[in-house]
C-alpha atoms as a PDB file:
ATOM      1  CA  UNK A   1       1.170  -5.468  27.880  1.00  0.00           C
ATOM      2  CA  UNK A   2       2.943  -5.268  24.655  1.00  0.00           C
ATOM      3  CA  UNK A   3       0.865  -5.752  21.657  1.00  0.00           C
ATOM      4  CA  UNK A   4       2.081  -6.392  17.859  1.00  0.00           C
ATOM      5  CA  UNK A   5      -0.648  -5.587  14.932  1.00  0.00           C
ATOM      6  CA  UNK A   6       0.050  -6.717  11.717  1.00  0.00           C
ATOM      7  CA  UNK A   7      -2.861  -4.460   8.741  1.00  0.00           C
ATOM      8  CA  UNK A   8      -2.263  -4.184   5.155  1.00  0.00           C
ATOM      9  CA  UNK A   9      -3.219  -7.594   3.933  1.00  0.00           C
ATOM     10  CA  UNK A  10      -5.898  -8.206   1.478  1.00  0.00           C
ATOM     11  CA  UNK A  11      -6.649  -9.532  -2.060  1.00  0.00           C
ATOM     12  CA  UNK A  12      -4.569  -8.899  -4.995  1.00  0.00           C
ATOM     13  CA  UNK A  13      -3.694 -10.118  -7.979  1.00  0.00           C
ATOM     14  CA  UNK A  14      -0.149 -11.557  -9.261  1.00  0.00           C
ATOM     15  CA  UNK A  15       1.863  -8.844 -10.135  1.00  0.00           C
ATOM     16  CA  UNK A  16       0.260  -6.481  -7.439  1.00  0.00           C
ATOM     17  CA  UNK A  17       1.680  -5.114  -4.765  1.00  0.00           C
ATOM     18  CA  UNK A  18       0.952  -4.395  -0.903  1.00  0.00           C
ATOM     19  CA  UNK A  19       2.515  -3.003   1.639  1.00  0.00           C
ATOM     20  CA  UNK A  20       2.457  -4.505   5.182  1.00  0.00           C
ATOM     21  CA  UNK A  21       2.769  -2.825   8.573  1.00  0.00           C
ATOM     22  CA  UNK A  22       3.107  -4.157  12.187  1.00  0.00           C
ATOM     23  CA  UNK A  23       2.805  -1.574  14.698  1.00  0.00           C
ATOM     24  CA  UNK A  24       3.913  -2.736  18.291  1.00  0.00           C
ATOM     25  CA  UNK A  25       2.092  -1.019  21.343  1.00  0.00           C
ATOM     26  CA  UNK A  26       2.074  -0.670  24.986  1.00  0.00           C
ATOM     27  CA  UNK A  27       5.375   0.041  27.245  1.00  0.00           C
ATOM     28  CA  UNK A  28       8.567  -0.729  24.153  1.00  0.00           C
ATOM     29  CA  UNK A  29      11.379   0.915  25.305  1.00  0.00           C
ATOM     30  CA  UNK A  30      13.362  -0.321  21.929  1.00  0.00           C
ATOM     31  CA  UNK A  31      13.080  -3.201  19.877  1.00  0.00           C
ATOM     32  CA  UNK A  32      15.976  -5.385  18.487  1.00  0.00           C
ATOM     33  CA  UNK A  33      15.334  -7.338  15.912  1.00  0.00           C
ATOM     34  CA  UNK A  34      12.224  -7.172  13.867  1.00  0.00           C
ATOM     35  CA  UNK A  35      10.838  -9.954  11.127  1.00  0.00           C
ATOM     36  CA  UNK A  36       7.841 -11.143   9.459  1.00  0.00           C
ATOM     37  CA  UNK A  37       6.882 -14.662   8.832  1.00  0.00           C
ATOM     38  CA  UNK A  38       4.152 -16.029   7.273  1.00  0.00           C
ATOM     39  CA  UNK A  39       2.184 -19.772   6.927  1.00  0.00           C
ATOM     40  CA  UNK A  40       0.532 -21.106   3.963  1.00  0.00           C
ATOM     41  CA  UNK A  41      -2.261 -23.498   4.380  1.00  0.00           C
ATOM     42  CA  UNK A  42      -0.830 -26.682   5.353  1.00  0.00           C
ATOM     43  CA  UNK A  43       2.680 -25.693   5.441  1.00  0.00           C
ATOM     44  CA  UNK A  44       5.016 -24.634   8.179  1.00  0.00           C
ATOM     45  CA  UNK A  45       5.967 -21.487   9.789  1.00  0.00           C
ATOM     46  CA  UNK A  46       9.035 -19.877   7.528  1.00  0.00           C
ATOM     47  CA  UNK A  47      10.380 -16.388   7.825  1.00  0.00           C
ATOM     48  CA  UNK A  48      10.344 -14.240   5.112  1.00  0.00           C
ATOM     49  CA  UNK A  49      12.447 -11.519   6.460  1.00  0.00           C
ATOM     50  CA  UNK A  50      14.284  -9.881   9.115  1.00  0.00           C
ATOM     51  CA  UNK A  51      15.417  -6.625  10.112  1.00  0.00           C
ATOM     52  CA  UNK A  52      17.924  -5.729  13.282  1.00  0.00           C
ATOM     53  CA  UNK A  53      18.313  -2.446  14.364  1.00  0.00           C
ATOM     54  CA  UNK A  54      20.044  -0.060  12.076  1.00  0.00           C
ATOM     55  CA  UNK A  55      20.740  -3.172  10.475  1.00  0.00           C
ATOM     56  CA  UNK A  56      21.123  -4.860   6.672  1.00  0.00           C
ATOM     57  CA  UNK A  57      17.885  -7.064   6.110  1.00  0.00           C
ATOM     58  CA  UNK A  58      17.912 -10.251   5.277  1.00  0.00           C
ATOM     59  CA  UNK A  59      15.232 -12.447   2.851  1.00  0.00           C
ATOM     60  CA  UNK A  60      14.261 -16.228   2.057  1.00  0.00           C
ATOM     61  CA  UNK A  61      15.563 -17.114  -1.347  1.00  0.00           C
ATOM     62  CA  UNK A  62      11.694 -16.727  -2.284  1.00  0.00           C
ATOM     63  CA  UNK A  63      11.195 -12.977  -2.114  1.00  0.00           C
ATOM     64  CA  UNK A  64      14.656 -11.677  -2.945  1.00  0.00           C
ATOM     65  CA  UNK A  65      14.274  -8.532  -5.400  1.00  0.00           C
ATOM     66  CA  UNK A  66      10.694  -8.373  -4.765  1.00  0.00           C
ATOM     67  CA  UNK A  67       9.655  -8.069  -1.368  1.00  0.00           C
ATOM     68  CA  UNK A  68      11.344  -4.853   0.976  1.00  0.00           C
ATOM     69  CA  UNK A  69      11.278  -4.549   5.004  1.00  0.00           C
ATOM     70  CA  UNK A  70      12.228  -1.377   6.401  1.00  0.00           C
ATOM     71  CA  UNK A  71      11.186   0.161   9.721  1.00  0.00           C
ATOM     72  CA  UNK A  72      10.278   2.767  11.821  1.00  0.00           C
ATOM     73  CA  UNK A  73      12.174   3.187  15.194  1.00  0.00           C
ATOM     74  CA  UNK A  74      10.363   6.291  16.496  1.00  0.00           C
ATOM     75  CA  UNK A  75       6.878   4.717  15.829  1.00  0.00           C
ATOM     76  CA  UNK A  76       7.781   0.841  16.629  1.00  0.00           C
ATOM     77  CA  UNK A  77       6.674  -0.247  13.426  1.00  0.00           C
ATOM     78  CA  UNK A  78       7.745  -2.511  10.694  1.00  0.00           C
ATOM     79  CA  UNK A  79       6.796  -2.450   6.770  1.00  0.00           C
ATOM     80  CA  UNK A  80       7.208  -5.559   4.350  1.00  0.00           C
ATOM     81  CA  UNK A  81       6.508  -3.567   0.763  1.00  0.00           C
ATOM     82  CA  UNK A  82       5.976  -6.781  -1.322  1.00  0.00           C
ATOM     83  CA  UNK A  83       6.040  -6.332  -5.320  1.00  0.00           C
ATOM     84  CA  UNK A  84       5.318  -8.569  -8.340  1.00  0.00           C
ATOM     85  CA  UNK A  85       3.174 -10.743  -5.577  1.00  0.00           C
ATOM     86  CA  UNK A  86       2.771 -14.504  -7.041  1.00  0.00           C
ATOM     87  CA  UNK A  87      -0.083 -16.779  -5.679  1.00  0.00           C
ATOM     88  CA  UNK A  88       2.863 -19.180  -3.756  1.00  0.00           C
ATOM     89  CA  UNK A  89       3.140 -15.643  -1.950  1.00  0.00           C
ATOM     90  CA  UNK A  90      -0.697 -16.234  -0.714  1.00  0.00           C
ATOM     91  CA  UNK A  91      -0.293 -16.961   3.002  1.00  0.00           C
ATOM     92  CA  UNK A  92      -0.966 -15.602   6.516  1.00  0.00           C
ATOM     93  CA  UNK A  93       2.003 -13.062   7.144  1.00  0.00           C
ATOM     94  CA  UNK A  94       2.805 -12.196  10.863  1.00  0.00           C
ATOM     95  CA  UNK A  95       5.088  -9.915  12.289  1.00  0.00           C
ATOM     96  CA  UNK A  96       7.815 -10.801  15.046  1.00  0.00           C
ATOM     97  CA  UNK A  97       9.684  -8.510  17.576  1.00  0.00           C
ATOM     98  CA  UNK A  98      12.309  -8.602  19.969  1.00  0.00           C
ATOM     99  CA  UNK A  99      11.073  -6.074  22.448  1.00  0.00           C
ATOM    100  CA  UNK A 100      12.300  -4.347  25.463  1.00  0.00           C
ATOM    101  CA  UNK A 101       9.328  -4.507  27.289  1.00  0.00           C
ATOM    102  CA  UNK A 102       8.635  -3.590  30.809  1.00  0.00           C
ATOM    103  CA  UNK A 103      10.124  -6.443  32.319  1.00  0.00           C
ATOM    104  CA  UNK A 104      13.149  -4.481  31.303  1.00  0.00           C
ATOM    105  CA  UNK A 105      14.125  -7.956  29.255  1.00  0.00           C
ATOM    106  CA  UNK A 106      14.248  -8.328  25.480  1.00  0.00           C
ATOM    107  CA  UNK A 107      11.439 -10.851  24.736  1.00  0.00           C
ATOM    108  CA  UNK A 108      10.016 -12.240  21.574  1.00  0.00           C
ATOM    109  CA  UNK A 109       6.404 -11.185  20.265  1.00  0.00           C
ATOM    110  CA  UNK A 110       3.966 -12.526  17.508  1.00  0.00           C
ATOM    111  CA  UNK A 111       1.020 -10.179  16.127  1.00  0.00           C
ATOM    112  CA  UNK A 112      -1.972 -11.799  14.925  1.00  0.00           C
ATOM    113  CA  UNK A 113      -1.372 -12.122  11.916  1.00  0.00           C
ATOM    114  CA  UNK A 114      -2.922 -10.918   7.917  1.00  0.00           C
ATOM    115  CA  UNK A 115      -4.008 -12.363   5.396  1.00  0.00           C
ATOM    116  CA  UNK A 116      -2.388 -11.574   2.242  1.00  0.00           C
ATOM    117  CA  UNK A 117      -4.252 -13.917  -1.002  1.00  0.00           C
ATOM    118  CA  UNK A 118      -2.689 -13.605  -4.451  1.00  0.00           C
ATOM    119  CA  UNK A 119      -5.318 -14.512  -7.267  1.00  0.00           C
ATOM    120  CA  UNK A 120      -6.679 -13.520 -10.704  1.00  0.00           C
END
């Protein structure tokens, strides 16, 4: 029933910026702790960073100073605004929630995913 979208990927080129969202759908009544992840091409799963509610964020090393994740209670949606993008940024980003769903139980929910390609 509950339904996580990442949009906002795309092509651009180092240096760019983009600006992620993941909207979650269906019956939320709140959700706890919100993060994005994302997978290169043969590399594992990391996350990139996380967001609690009315919370500090935290980052990977990686994307300290460049990349920001903020969110939107009212509207169940989080943002990753990632700056001075780098190629090793080039991955498929997804977006992670702990919902309270209508089981009336926090759970844990992946979107899809986007595709987010650094290149000249």
């Amino acid at each position: 029933q509950v339904q996580l979208v990442e949009s906002g990927g795309g092509l651009v080129q180092p240096g760019g910026s983009l600006r992620l969202s993941c909207a979650a759908s269906g019956t939320v009544f709140s959700i706890r702790l919100m993060a994005w992840y994302r997978q290169a091409p043969g590399k594992q799963r990391e996350i990139v960073a996380q967001l609690a509610t009315d919370g500090s964020p935290d980052y990977v090393d990686s994307v300290k100073g460049r990349f920001t994740i903020s969110r939107d209670n009212a509207k169940n949606t989080v943002f990753l605004q990632m700056n001075s993008l780098k190629p090793e940024d080039t991955a498929v980003y997804y977006c992670n929630g702990e919902v309270l769903d209508y089981t009336n139980r926090f759970r844990f929910y992946w979107g899809q995913g986007t595709q987010v390609t650094v290149s000249s």
